[in-house]
Protein backbone atom coordinates (compact mmCIF):
# COMPACT_ATOMS: atom_id res chain seq x y z
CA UNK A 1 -1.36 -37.32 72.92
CA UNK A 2 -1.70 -35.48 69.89
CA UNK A 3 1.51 -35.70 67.46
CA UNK A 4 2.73 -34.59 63.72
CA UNK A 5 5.21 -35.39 61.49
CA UNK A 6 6.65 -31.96 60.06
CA UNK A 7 6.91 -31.17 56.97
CA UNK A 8 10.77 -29.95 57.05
CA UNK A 9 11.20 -33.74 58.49
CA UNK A 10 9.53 -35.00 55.22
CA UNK A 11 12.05 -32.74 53.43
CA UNK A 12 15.13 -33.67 55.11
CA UNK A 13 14.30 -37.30 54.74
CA UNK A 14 14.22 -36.53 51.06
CA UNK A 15 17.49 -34.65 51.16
CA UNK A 16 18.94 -37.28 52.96
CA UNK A 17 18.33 -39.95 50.30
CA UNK A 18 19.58 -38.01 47.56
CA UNK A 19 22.54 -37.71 49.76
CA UNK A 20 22.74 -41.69 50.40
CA UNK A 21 22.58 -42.43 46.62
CA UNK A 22 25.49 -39.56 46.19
CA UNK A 23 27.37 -41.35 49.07
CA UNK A 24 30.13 -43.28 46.89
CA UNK A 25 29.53 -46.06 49.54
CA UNK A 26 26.18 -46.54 48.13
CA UNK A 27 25.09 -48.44 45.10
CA UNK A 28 21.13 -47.96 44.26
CA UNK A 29 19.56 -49.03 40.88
CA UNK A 30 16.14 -49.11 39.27
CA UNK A 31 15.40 -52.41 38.22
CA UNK A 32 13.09 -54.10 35.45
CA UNK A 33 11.17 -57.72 36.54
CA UNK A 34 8.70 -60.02 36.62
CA UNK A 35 8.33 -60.85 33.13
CA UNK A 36 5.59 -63.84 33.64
CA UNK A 37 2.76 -62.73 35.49
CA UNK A 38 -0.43 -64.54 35.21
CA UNK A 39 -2.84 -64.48 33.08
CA UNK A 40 -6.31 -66.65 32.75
CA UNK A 41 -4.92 -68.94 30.16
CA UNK A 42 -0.96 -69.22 31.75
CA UNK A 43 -0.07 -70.65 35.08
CA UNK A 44 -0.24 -68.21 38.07
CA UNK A 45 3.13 -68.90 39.59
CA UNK A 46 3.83 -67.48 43.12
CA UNK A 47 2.81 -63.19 43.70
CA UNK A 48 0.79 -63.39 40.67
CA UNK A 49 -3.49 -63.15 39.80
CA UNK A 50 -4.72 -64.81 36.78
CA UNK A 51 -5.55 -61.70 35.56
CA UNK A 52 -2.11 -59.83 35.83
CA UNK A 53 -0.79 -60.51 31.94
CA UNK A 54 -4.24 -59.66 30.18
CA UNK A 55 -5.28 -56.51 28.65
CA UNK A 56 -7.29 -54.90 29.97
CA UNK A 57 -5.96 -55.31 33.70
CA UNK A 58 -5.40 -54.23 36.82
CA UNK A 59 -2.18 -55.19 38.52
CA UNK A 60 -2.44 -56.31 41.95
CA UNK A 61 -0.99 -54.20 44.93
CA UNK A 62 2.32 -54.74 46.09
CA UNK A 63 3.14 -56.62 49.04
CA UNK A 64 5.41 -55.47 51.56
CA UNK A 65 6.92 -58.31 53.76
CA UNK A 66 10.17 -60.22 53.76
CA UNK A 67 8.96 -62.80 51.41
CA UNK A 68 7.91 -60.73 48.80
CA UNK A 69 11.18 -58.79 49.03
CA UNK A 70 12.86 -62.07 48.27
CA UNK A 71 10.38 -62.76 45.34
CA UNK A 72 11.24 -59.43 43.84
CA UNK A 73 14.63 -59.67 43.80
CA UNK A 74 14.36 -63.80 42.35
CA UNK A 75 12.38 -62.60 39.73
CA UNK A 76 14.64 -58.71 38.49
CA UNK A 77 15.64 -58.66 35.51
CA UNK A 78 18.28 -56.57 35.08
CA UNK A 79 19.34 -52.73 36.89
CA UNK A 80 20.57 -49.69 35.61
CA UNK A 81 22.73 -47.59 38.12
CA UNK A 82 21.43 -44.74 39.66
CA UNK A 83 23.55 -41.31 39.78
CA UNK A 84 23.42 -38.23 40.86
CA UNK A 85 22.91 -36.68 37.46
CA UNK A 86 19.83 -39.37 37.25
CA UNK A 87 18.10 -37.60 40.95
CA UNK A 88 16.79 -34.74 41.57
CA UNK A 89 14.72 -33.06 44.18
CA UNK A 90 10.83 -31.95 42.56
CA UNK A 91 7.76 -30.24 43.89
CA UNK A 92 4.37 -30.12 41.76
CA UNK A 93 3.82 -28.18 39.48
CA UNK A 94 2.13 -25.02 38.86
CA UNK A 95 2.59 -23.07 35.62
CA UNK A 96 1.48 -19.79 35.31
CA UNK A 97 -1.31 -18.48 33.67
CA UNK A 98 -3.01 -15.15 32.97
CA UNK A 99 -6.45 -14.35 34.77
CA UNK A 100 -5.35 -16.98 38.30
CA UNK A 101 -5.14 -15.80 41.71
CA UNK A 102 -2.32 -17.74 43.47
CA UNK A 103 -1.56 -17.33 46.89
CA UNK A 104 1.40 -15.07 48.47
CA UNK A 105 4.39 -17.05 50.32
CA UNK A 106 3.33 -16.64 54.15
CA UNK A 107 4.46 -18.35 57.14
CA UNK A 108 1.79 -18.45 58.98
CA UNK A 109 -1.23 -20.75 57.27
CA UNK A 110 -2.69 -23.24 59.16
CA UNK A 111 -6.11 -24.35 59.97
CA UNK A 112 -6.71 -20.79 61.56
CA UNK A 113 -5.40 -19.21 58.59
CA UNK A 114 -6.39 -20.68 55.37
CA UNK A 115 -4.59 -19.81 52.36
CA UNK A 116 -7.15 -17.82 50.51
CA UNK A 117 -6.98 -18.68 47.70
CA UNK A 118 -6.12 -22.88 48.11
CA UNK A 119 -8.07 -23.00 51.07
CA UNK A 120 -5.11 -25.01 52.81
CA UNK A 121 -3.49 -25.04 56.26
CA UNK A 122 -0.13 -25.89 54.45
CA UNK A 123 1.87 -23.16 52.73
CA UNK A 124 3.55 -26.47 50.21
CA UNK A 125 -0.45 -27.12 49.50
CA UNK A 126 -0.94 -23.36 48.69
CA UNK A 127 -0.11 -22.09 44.81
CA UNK A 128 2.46 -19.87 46.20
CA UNK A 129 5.24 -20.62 43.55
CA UNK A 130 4.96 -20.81 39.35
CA UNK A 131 6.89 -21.62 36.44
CA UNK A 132 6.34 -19.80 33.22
CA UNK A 133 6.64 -20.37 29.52
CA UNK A 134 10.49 -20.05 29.48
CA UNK A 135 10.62 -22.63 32.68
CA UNK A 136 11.57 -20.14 35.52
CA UNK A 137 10.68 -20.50 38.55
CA UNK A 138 9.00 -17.49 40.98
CA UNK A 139 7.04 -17.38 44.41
CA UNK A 140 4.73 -15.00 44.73
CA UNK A 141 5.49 -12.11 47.40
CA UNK A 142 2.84 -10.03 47.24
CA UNK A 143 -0.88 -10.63 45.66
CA UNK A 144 -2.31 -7.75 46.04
CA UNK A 145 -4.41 -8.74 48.71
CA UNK A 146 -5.06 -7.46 52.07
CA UNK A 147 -7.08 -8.56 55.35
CA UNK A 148 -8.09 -11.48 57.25
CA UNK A 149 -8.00 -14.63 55.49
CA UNK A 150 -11.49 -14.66 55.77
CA UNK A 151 -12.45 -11.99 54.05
CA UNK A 152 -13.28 -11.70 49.99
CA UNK A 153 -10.09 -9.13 49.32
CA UNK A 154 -7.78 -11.97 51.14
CA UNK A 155 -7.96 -13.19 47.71
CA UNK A 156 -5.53 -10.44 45.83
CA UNK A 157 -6.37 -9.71 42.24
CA UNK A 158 -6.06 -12.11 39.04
CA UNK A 159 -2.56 -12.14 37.68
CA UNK A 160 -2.15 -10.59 34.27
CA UNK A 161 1.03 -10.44 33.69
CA UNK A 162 3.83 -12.88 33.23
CA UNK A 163 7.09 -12.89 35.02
CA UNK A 164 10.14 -13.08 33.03
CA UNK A 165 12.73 -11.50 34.89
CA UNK A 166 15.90 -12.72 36.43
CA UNK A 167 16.75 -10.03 38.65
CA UNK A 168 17.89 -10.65 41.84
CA UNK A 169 15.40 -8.58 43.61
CA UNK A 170 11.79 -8.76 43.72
CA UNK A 171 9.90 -6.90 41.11
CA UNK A 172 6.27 -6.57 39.45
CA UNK A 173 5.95 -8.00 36.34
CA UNK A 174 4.55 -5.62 34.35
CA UNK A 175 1.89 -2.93 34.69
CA UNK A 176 -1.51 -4.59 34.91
CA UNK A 177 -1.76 -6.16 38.50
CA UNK A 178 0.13 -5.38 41.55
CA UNK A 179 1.86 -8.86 41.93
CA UNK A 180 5.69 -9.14 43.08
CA UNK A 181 7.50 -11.99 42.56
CA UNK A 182 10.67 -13.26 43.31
CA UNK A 183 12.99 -15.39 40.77
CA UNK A 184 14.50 -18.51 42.21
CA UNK A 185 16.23 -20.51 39.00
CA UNK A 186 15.59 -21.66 35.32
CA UNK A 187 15.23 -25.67 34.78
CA UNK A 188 18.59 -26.17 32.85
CA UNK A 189 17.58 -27.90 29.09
CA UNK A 190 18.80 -30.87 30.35
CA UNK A 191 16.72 -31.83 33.07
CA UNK A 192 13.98 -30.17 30.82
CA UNK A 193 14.76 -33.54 28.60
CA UNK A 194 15.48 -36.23 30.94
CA UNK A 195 12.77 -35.30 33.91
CA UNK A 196 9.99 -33.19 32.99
CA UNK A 197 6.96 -34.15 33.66
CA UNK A 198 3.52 -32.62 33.40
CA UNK A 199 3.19 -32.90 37.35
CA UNK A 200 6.26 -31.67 38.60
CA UNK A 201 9.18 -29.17 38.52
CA UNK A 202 12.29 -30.58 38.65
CA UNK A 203 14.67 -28.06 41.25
CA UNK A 204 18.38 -27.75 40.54
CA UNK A 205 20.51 -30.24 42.46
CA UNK A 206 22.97 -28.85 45.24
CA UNK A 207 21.58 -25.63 45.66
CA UNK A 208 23.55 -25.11 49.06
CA UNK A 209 26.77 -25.72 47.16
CA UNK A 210 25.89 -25.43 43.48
CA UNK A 211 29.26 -22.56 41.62
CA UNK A 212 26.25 -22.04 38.60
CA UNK A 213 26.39 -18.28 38.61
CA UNK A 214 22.91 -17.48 38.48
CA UNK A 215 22.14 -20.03 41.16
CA UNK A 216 24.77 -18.88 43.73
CA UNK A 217 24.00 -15.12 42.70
CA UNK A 218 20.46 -16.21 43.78
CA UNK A 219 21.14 -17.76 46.80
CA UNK A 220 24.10 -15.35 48.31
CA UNK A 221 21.20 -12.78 47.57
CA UNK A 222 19.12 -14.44 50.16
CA UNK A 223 21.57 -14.89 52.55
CA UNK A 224 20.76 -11.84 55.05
CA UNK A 225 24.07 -12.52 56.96
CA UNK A 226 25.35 -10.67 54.28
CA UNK A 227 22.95 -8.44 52.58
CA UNK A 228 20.88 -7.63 55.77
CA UNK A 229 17.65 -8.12 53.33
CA UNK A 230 15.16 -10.94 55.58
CA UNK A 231 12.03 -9.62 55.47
CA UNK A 232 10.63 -9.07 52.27
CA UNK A 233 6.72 -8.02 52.76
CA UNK A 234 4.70 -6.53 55.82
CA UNK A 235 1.34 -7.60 55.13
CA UNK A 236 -1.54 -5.21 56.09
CA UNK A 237 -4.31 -7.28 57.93
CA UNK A 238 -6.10 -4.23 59.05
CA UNK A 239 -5.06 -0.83 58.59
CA UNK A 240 -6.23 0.31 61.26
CA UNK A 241 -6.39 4.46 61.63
CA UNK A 242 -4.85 7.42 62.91
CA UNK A 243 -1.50 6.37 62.09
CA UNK A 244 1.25 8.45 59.92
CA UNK A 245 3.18 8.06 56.41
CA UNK A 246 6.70 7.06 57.76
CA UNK A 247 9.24 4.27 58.46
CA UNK A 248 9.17 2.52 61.35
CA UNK A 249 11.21 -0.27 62.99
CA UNK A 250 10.57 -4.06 62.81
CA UNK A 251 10.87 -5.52 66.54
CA UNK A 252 11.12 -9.30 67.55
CA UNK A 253 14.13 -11.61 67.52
CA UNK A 254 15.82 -10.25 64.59
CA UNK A 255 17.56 -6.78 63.95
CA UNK A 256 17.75 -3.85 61.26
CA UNK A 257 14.38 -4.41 60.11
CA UNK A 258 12.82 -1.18 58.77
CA UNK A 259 9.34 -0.78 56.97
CA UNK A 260 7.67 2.36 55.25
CA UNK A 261 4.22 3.07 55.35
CA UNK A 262 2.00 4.93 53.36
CA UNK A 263 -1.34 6.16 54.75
CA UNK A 264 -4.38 7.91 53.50
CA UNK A 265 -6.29 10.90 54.96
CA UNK A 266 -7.63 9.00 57.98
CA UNK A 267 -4.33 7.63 59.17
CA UNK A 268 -5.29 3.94 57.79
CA UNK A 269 -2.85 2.24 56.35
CA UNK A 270 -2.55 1.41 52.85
CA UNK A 271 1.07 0.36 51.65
CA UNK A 272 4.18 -1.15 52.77
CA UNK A 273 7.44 -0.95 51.60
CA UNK A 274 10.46 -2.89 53.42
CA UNK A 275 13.34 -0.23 53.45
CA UNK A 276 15.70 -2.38 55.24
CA UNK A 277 14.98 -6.34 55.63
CA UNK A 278 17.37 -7.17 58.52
CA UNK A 279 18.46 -10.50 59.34
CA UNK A 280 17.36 -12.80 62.18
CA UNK A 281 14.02 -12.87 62.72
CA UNK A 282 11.52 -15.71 63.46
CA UNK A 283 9.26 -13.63 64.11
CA UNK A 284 8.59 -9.82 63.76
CA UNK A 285 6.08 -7.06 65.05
CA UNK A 286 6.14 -3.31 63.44
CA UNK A 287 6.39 -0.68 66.13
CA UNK A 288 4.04 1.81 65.03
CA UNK A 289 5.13 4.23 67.60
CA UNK A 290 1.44 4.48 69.67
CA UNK A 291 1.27 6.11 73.19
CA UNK A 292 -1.82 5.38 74.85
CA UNK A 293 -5.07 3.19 73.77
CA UNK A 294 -5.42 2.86 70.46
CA UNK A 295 -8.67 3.22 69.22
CA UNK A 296 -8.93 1.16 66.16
CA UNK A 297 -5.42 -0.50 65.96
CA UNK A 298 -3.72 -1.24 63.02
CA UNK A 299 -2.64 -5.00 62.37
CA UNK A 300 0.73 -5.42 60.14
CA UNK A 301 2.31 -9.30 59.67
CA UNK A 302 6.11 -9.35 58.56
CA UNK A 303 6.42 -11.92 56.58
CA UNK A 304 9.35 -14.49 57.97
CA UNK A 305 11.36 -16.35 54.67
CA UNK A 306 12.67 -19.51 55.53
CA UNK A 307 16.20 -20.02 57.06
CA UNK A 308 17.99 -16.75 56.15
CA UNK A 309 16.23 -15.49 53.28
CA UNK A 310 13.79 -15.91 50.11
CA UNK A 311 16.15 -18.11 47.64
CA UNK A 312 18.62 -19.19 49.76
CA UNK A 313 17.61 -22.75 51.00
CA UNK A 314 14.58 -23.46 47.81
CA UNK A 315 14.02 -27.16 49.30
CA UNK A 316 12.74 -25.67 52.28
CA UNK A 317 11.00 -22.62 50.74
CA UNK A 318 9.59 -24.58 47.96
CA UNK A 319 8.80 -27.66 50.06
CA UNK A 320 10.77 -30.61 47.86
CA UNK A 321 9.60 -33.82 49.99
CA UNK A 322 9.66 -35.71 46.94
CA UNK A 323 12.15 -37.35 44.54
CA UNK A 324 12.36 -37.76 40.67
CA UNK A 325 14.46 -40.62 40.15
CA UNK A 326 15.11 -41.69 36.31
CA UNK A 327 17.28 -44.66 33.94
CA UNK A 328 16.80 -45.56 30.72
CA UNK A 329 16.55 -49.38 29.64
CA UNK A 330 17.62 -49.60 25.78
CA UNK A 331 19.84 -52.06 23.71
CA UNK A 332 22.81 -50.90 24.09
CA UNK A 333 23.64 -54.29 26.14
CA UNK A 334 22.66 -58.16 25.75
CA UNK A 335 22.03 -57.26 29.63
CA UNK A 336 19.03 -55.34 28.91
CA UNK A 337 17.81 -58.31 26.51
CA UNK A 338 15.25 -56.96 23.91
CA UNK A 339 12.65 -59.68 23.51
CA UNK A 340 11.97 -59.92 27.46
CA UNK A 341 8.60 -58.71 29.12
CA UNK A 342 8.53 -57.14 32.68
CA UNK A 343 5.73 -56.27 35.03
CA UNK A 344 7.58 -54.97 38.10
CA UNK A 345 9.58 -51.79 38.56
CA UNK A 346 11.56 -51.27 41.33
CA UNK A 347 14.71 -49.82 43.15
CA UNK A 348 17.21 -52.17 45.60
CA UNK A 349 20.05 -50.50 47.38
CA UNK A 350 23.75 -52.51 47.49
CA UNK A 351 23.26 -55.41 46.25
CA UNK A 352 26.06 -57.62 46.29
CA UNK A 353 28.74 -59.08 44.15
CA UNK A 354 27.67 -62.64 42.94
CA UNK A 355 29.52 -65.10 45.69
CA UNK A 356 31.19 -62.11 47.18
CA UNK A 357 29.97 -60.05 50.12
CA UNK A 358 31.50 -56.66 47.70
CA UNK A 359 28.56 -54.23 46.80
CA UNK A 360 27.99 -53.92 43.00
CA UNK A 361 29.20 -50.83 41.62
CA UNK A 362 29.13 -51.17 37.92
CA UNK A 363 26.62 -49.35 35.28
CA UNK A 364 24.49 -52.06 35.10
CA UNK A 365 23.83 -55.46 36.11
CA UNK A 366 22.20 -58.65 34.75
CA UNK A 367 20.46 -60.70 37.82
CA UNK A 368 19.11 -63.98 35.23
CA UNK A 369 21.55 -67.14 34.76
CA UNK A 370 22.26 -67.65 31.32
CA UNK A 371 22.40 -70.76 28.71
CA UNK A 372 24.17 -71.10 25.88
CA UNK A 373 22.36 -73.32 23.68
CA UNK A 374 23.89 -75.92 20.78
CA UNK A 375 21.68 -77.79 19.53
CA UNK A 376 18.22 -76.25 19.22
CA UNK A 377 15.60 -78.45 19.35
CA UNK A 378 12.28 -75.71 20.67
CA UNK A 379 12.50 -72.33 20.51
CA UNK A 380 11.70 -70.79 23.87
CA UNK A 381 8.96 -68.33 24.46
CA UNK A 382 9.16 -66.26 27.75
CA UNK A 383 7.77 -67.67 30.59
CA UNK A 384 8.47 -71.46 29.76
CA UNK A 385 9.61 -73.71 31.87
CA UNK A 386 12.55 -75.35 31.81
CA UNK A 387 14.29 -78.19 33.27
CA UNK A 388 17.13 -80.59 33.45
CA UNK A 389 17.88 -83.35 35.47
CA UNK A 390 21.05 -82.95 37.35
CA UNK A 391 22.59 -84.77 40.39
CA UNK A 392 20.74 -84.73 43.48
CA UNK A 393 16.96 -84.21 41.08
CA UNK A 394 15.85 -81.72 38.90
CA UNK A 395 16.78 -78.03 38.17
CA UNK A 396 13.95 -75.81 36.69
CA UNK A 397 13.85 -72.34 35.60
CA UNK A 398 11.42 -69.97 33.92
CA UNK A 399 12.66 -68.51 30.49
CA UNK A 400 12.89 -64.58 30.48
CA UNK A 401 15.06 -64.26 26.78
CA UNK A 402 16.29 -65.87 23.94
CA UNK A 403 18.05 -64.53 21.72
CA UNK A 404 18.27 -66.96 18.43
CA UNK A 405 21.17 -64.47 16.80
CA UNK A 406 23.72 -65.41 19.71
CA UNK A 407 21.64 -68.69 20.98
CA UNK A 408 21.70 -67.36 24.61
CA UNK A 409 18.85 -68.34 26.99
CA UNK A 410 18.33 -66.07 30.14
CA UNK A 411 16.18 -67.75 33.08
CA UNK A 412 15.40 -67.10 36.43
CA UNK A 413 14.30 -69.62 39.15
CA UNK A 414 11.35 -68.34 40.96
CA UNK A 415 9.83 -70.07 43.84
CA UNK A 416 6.42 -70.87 42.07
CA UNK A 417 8.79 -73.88 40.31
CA UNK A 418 9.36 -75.57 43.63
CA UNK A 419 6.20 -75.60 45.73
CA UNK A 420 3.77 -78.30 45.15
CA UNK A 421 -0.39 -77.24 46.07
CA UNK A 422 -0.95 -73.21 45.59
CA UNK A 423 2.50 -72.34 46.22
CA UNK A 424 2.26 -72.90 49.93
CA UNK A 425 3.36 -75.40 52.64
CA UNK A 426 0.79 -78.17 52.77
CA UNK A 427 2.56 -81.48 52.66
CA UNK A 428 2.84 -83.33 49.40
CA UNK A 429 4.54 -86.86 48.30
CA UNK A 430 6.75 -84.81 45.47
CA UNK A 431 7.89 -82.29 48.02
CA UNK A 432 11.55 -84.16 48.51
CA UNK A 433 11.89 -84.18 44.56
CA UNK A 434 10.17 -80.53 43.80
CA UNK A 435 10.88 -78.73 46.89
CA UNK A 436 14.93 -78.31 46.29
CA UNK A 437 16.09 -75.17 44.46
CA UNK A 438 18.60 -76.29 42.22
CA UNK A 439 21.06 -75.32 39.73
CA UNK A 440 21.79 -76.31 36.17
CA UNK A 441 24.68 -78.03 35.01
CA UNK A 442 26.95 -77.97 31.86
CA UNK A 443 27.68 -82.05 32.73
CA UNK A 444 23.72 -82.61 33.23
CA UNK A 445 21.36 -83.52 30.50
CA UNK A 446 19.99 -81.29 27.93
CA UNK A 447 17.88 -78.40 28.28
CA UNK A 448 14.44 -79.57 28.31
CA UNK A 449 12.53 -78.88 25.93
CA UNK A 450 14.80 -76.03 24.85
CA UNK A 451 18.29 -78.40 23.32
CA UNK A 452 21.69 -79.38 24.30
CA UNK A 453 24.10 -76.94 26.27
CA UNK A 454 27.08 -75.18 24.08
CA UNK A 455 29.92 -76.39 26.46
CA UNK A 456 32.32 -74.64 24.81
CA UNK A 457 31.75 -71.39 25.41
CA UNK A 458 33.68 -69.46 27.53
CA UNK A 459 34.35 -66.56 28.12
CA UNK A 460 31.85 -62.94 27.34
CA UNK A 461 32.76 -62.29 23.49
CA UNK A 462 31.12 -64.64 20.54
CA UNK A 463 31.83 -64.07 16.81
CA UNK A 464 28.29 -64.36 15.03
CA UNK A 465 29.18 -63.70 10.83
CA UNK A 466 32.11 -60.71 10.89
CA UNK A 467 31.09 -59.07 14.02
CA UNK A 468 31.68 -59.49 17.61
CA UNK A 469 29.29 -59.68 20.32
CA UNK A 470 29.81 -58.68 24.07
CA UNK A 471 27.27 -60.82 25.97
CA UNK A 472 27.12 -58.91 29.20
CA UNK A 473 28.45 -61.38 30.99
CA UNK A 474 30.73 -64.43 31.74
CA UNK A 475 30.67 -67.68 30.72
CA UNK A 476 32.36 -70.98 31.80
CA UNK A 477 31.43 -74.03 30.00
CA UNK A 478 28.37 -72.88 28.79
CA UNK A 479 26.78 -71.28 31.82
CA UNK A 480 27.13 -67.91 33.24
CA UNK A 481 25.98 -67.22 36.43
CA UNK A 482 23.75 -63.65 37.27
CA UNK A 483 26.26 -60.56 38.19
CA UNK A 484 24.43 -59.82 41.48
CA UNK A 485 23.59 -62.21 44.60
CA UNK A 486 19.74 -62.13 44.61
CA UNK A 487 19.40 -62.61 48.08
CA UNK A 488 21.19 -59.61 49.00
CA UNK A 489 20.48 -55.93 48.77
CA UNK A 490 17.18 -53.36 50.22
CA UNK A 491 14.28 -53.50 47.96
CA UNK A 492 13.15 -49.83 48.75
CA UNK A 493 10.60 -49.45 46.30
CA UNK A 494 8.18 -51.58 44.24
CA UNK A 495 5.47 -50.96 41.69
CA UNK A 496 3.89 -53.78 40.11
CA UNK A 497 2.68 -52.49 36.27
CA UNK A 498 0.62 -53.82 33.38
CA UNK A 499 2.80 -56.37 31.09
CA UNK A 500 5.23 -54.09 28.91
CA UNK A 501 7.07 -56.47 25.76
CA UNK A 502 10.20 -54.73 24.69
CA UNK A 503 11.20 -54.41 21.40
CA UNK A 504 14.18 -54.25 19.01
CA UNK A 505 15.70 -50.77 19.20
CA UNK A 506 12.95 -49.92 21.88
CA UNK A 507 14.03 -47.66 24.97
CA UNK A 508 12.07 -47.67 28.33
CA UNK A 509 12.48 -43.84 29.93
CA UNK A 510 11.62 -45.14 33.43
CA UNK A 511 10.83 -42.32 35.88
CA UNK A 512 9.96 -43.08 40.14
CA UNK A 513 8.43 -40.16 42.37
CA UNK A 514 9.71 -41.59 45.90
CA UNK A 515 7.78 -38.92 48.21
CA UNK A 516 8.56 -39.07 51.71
């Protein structure tokens, strides 16, 4: 049984998960992670190769199973919220450029009609749309081509002129080609700062309910429940001959569709001009009027916009199946610790409260357990391991920060601390002392090799000289436990990168196509 997957179901799935991280029931953030991986020198650990941390290297592929998700989320970092000024809806991008053919907007391509120019059976493959210097966005209407899409003047002309225009109505750009576009919106400066890319356009966010003037006068212009303006072009396939210069109706499902054709001195059509676009239509035929056989038929294809009009739903006339998602990681907080190294990138939805079934709704989150270290005796280097014997055996934990200024060690406990032979279950004699996951203790021993715990710190506020430092989070007796319960929340997405060290005053711009 032969079966597809549509592409409006591609782009209502996206819609649907900007909607979800709108939903104020929803918590998503980007994360940072993984700030150990392998290397040929370095133990492995657990989801690492022993090539991961060198340079040159190739990261290994993400896995997608239940374990991994658990190893991604033991090993995060730290997240930065996701909001809806931080989303938005893109499509690739094609700028415009003097001396290009691009394809008109038709309905109709598939793999009996080839774009002519692309050579695709997808109108979203086709270069139907472009943005120009001055970041507005127009789809082509008309290319100045004409018959099948087999044939050579399929093709239309080279454009030569640029569109600049923000009228509401379709319009040439100039004088040199016969091209008519159609202006959709301008990229506001500040998505121009946060997302652009060299890949993609970034489309205005809420289009269906957006007050921006221009953007509402755009798509209340499309709507043909009020204007009565559908159908934009009648394109002339064959011109067939014998026919008159005159207006004729546009039949099918819709109504008030109305087209104007010019013809030369053998009755073969050479122009259309829609007088009246109705409303309506999925379809449309011109009724040419003939009585009789016609000899040498003329062939003339409306042109059906999606939903009501051109420029009234752009997600589905532009094809936006894909997501831009962006945060920024800087030092603005000692949760975002500066001297850390991560290798994974990813995005987990609701995670919860640590020892609370709540979802996490602040800005930002810290997911290590932190030290506060007295007495110094080694300073730590990331990816250390550290232990200390508590009751019931021995806790261990991988270092991820230390900050000597404040004297606050961050740590994670990843599995690759507890298994025994390759990080897998064959049977070993250590297995009852290794195999237990557990947790450090302010009435334990000291941090090995790191020094003795500060037990008298409390609280989330040190003095250090005449200033006062937030530590991002809370401490009791020396310990503060991570903000988020790692075992909870969906890890949606996952990307698994070459070693990145952060730096003092550095800032990580992190941007995540999701395409669905």
């Amino acid at each position: 049984m032969a079966a597809i997957v549509t592409d409006q179901f591609r782009i209502s799935n996206a819609s649907n998960f900007v909607e979800s991280v709108l939903d104020s029931s929803n918590s998503y953030y980007v994360f940072l992670g993984l700030s150990n991986p392998g290397t040929t020198s370095d133990p492995i650990g657990f989801g690492r190769t022993s090539s991961w941390g060198d340079t040159p290297s190739d990261p290994p592929n993400p896995v997608d199973n239940l374990q991994y998700l658990s190893h991604y989320r033991n090993t995060a970092l730290f997240g930065r919220k996701i909001t809806g000024s931080n989303v938005r809806r893109v499509i690739r991008k094609v700028n415009w450029s003097a001396n290009t053919r691009y394809d008109m907007y038709r309905h109709d391509y598939s793999s009996a009609n080839l774009s002519p120019n692309a050579k695709s059976a997808r109108l979203y493959d086709s270069n139907y749309y472009v943005v120009n210097s001055d970041f507005k966005v127009y789809i082509c209407l008309y290319n100045g081509g004409y018959g099948s899409s087999s044939s050579s003047t399929a093709r239309g002309v080279t454009s030569q002129d640029e569109p600049t225009f923000t009228d509401l109505e379709p319009s040439a750009a100039g004088v040199n080609d016969p091209y008519i576009w159609k202006y959709l919106f301008t990229i506001s400066p500040s998505d121009i700062i946060k997302f652009d890319s060299t890949e993609y356009i970034i489309l205005p966010s809420d289009w269906s309910t957006s007050t921006d003037f221009q953007i509402q006068s755009v798509r209340e212009s499309g709507d043909s429940d009020i204007n009565n303006n559908q159908i934009k072009t009648v394109y002339i396939e064959d011109g067939g001959s014998g026919y008159s210069s005159k207006t004729y109706d546009i039949i099918g499902d819709g109504t008030g569709g109305k087209v104007a054709v010019t013809c030369n001195s053998s009755g073969t059509i050479t122009g259309t001009k829609i007088v009246s676009g109705g409303s309506g239509y999925t379809f449309g035929i011109v009724d040419l009027e003939s009585t009789g056989t016609v000899s040498n038929p003329a062939k003339l294809i409306p042109i059906i916009p999606p939903s009501k009009g051109h420029g009234y739903d752009i997600y589905s006339e532009l094809g936006s199946d894909k997501v831009l998602i962006y945060a920024r990681f800087d030092d603005s907080t000692k949760d975002f610790p500066i001297d850390t190294v991560f290798s994974q990138i990813g995005i987990i939805k609701n995670p919860q409260k640590y020892n609370s079934s709540e979802i996490f709704t602040s800005a930002e989150y810290s997911s290590l357990g932190s030290i506060a270290i007295d007495t110094v005796n080694s300073v730590p280097s990331i990816g250390d391991e550290i232990t200390q014997t508590v009751s019931g055996g021995t806790a261990r934990g991988y270092v991820t920060s230390y900050d000597e200024e404040t004297k606050i060690l961050k740590y994670y406990q990843d599995r690759s601390l507890y298994f025994s032979n390759n990080y897998n279950q064959i049977d070993a004699n250590d297995v009852s002392t290794k195999g237990k996951v557990l947790s450090f203790s302010s009435t334990g021993g000291s941090i090995s090799p790191t020094g003795s715990i500060d037990t008298s710190l409390n609280g989330s506020v040190i003095t250090s000289g005449s200033k006062q430092i937030n530590l991002g989070v809370t401490f009791s007796n020396g310990l503060a436990d991570p903000e988020i319960n790692k075992n909870t929340g969906d890890v949606i997405y996952i990307d698994n990168r070459s070693p990145i060290s952060r730096e003092p005053s550095q800032k990580e711009d992190v941007k995540i196509i999701l395409e669905f």
